[in-house]
Protein backbone atom coordinates (compact mmCIF):
# COMPACT_ATOMS: atom_id res chain seq x y z
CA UNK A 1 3.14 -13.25 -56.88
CA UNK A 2 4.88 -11.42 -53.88
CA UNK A 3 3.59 -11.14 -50.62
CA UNK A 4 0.94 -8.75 -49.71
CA UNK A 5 2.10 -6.17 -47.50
CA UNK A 6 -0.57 -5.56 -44.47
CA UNK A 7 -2.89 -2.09 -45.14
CA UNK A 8 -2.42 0.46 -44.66
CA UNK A 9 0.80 0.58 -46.33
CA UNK A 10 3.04 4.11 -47.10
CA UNK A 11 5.69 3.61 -50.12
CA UNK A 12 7.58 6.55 -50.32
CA UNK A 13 11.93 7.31 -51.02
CA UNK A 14 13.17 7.30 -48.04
CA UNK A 15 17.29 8.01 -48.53
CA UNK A 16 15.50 11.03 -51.24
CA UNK A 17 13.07 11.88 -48.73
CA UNK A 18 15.92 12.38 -45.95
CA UNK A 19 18.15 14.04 -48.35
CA UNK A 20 16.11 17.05 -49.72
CA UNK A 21 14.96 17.65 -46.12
CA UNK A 22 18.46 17.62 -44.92
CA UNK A 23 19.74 19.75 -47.94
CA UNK A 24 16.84 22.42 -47.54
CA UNK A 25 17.38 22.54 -43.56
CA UNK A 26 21.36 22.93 -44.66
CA UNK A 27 20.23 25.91 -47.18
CA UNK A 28 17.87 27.86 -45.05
CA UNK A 29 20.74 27.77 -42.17
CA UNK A 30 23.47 29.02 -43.96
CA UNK A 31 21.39 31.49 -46.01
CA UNK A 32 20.13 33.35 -42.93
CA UNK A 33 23.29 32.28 -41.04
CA UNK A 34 25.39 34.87 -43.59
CA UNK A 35 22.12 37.35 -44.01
CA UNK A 36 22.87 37.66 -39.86
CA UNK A 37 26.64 37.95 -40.38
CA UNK A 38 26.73 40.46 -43.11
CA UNK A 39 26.97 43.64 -41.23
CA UNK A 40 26.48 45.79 -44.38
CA UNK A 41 23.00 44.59 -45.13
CA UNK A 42 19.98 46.31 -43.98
CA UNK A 43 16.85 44.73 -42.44
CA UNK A 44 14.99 44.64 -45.90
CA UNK A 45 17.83 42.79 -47.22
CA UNK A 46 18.07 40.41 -44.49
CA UNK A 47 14.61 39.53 -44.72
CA UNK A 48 15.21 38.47 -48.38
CA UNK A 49 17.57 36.84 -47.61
CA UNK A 50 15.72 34.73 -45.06
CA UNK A 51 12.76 34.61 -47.07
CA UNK A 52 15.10 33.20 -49.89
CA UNK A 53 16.11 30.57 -47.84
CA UNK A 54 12.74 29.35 -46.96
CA UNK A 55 11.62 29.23 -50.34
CA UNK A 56 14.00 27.45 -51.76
CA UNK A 57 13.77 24.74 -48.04
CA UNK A 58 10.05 25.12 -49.35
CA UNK A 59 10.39 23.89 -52.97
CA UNK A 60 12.46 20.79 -51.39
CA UNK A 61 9.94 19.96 -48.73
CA UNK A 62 7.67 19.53 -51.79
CA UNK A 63 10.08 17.65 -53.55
CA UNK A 64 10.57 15.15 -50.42
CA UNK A 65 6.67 14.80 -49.95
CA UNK A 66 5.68 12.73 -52.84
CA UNK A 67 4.42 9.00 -51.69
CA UNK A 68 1.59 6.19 -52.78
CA UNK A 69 -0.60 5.28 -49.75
CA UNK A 70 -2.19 2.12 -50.04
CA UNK A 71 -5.73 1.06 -47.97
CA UNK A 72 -8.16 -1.56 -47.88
CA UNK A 73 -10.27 1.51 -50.42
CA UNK A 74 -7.85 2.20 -52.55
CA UNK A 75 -4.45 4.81 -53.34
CA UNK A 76 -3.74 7.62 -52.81
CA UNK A 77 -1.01 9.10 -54.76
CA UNK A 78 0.53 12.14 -53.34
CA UNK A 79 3.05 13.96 -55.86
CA UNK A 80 4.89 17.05 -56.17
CA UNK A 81 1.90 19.58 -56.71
CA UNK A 82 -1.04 17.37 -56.44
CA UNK A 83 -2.69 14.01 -54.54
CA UNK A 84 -5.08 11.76 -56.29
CA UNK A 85 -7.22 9.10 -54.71
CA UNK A 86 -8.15 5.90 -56.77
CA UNK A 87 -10.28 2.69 -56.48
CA UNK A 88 -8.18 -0.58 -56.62
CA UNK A 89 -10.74 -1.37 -59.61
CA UNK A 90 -9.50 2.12 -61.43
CA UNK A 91 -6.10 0.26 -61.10
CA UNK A 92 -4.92 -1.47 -64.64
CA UNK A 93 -1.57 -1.66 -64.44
CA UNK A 94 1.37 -0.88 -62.21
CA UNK A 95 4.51 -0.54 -64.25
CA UNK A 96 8.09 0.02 -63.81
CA UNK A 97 10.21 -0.48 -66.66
CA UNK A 98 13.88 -0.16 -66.98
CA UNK A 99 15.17 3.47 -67.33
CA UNK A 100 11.59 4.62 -66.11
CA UNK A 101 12.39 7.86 -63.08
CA UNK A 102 9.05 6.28 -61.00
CA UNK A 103 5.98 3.69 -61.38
CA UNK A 104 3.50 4.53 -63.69
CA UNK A 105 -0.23 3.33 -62.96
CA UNK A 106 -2.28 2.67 -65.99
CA UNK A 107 -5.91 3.63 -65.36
CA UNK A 108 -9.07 2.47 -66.52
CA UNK A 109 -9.90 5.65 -68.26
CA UNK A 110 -6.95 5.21 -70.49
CA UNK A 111 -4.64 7.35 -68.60
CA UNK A 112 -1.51 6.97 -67.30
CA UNK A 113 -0.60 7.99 -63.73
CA UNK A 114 3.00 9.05 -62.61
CA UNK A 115 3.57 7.50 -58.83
CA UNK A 116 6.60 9.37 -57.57
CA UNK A 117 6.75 7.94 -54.10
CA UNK A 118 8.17 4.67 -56.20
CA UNK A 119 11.02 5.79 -57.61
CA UNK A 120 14.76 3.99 -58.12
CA UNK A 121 17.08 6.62 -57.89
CA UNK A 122 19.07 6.35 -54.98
CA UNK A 123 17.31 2.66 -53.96
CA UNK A 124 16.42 0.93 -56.79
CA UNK A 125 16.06 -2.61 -55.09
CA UNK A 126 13.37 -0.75 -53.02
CA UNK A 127 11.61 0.36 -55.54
CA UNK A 128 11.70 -2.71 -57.20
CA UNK A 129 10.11 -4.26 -54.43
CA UNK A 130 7.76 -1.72 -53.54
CA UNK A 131 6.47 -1.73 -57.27
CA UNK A 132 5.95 -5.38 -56.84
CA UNK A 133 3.97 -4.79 -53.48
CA UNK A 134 1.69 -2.41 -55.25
CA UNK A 135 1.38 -4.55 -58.46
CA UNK A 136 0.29 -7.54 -55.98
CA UNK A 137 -1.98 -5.71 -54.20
CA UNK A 138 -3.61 -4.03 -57.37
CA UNK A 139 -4.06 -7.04 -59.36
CA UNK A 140 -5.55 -9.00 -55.54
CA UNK A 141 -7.66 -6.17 -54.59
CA UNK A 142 -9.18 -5.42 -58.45
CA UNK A 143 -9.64 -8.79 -58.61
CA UNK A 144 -11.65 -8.96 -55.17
CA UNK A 145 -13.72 -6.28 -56.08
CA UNK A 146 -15.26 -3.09 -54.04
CA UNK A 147 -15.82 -5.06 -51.08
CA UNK A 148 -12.38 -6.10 -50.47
């Protein structure tokens, strides 16, 4: 089994995480950077342009704030449009098979949970290890029980 990471513990993809924030910052400069240098557009226009650059810096910030949060409770999982908070008993399985884009957690319900704060895109040994982590702290704390 690996070693237990000390909770609270944040999983999340970093180099991904650094990259959409960099790339939206990038996009919302050079969008309003030409909306100010175009001297034939008009203050409406400008402003779309603007605005069109913050949406789009907006979509990425979502993008780059997906993460698992781990605590002596439970997990949070935080993805692109929602967060869910679960018991460590609610906790099956954590899985991470070859090919898969992120950890799934397999619930007690039946359900199957995407975790996209463990994903191996750009740092697969990472997630590798951070799956473990989780795995080892799912299958310790579910087996401890509510009180930890």
């Amino acid at each position: 089994m690996s070693e237990l990471p000390p909770l609270p513990v944040t999983f999340r993809p970093g180099r991904t995480r650094v990259i959409l924030l960099t790339a939206g910052a990038a996009i919302f400069v050079v969008i309003t950077a030409v909306a100010l240098l175009l001297e034939k557009l008009g203050p409406g226009e400008r402003l779309s342009f603007i605005l069109t650059g913050a949406l789009m810096f907006g979509v990425l910030a979502l993008l780059a704030r997906v993460r698992v949060v781990a605590d002596e409770a439970g997990v949070t999982v935080v993805n692109i449009a929602s967060r869910r908070r679960l018991a460590w008993a609610e906790i099956v399985q954590v899985n991470l098979r070859p090919g898969d884009p992120w950890v799934f957690l397999n619930l007690s319900d039946g359900t199957s949970l995407p975790a996209l704060g463990i994903q191996p895109g750009i740092a697969k040994a990472k997630a590798i290890a951070d799956a473990r982590a989780l795995r080892a702290l799912a299958e310790t704390r579910s087996a401890e029980g509510p009180q930890g």
